[in-house]
Protein backbone atom coordinates (compact mmCIF):
# COMPACT_ATOMS: atom_id res chain seq x y z
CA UNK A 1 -45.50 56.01 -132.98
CA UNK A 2 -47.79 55.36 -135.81
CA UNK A 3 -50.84 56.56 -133.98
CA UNK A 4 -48.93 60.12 -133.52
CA UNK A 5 -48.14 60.05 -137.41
CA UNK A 6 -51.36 59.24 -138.59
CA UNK A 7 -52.84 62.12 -136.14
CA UNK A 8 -50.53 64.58 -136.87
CA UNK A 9 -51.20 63.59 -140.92
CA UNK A 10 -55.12 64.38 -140.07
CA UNK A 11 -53.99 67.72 -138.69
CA UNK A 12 -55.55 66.51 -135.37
CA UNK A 13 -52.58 68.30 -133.42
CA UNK A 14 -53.97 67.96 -129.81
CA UNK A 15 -54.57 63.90 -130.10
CA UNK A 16 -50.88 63.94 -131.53
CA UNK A 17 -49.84 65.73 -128.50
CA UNK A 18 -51.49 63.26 -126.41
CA UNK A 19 -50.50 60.33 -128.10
CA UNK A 20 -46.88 61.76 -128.02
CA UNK A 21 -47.26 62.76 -124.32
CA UNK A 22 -48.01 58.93 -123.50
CA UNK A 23 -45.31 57.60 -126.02
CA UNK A 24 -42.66 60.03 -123.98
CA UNK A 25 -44.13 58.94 -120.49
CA UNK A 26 -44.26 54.67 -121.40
CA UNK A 27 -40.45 55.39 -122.37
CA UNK A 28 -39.59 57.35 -118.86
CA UNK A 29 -41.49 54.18 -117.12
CA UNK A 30 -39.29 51.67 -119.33
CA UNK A 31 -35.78 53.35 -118.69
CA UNK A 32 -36.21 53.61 -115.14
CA UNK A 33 -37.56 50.08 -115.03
CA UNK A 34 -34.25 49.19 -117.62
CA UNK A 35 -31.85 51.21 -114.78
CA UNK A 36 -33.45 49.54 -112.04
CA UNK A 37 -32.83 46.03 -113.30
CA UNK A 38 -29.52 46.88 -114.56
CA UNK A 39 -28.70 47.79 -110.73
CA UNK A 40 -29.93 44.66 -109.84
CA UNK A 41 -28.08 42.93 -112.45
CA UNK A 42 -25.01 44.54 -111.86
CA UNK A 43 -25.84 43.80 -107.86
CA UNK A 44 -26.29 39.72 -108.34
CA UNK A 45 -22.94 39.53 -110.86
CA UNK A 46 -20.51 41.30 -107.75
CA UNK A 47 -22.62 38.79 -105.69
CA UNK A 48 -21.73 35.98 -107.91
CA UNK A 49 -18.54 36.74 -108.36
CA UNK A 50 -18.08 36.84 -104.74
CA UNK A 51 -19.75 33.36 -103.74
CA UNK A 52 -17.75 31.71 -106.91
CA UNK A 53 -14.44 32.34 -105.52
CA UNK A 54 -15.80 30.99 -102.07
CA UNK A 55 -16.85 28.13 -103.74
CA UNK A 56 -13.57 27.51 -105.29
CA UNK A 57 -11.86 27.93 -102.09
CA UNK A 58 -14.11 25.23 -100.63
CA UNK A 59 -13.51 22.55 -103.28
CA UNK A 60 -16.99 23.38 -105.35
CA UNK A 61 -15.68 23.38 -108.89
CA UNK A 62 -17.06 24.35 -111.96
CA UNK A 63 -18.28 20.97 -112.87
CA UNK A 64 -21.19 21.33 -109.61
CA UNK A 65 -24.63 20.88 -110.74
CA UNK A 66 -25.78 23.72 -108.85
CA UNK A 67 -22.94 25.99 -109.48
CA UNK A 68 -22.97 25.42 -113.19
CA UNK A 69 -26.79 26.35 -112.72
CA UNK A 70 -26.15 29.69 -111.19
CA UNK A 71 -23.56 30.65 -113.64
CA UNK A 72 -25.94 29.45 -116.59
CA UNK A 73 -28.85 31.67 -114.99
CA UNK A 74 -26.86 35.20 -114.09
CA UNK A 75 -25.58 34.88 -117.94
CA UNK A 76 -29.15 34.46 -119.34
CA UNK A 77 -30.27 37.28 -116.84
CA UNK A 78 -27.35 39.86 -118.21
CA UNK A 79 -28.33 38.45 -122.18
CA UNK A 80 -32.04 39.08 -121.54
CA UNK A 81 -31.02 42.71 -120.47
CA UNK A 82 -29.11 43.36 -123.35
CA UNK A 83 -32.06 42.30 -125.07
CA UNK A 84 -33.68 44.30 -123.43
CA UNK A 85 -35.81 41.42 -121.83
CA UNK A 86 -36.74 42.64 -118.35
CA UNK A 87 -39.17 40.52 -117.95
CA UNK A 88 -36.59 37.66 -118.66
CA UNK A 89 -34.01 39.32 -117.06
CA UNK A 90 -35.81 39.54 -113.72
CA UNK A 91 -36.99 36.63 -113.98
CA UNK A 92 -33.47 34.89 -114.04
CA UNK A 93 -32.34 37.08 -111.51
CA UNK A 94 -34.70 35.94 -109.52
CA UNK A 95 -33.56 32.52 -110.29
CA UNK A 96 -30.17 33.21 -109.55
CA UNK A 97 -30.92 34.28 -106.17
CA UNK A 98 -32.80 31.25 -105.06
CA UNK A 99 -29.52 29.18 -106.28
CA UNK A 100 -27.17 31.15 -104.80
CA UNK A 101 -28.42 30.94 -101.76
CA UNK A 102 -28.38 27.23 -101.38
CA UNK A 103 -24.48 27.68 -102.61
CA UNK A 104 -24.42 29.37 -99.97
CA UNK A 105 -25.56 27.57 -97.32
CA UNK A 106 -22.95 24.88 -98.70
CA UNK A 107 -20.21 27.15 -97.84
């Protein structure tokens, strides 16, 4: 945003436009990317939520290594997001998905 000031200050009004043009089209890429992994997120929580009450039914408590894993993992995914993290939020996703489905398998 800086760059557009300091253009616009030196009257150069088509490099501001530019510069502006590229600001506005790096923020479309970044809120789509934000919505997509906010689908996602939202996606792998109703997932969770699902598996932990199967994993309740079954005996798998709280207390499970790998369960306590998962949960730890979709929480640092949804903070990252707030963060606005999607790197970090992906990447625990991504996490979460490879634990889940070995809960899973133990179901």
């Amino acid at each position: 945003m800086s760059a557009v000031e300091a253009a616009s200050k030196r009257k150069s009004w088509s490099h501001a436009a530019t510069l502006l043009d590229r600001l506005t089209s790096d923020l479309d890429v970044l809120a789509s990317a934000s919505g997509d992994a906010n689908e996602l997120l939202t996606y792998v929580q109703d997932e969770w939520s699902a598996l932990r009450k199967k994993l309740e039914s079954r005996g798998i408590k709280a207390i499970d290594g790998e369960r306590a894993a998962c949960e730890k993992v979709v929480a640092a995914a949804a903070d990252a997001h707030e963060k606005g993290d999607l790197e970090a939020c992906l990447s625990s996703l991504g996490q979460a998905d490879e634990i889940m489905e070995k809960l899973r398998r133990r179901v």
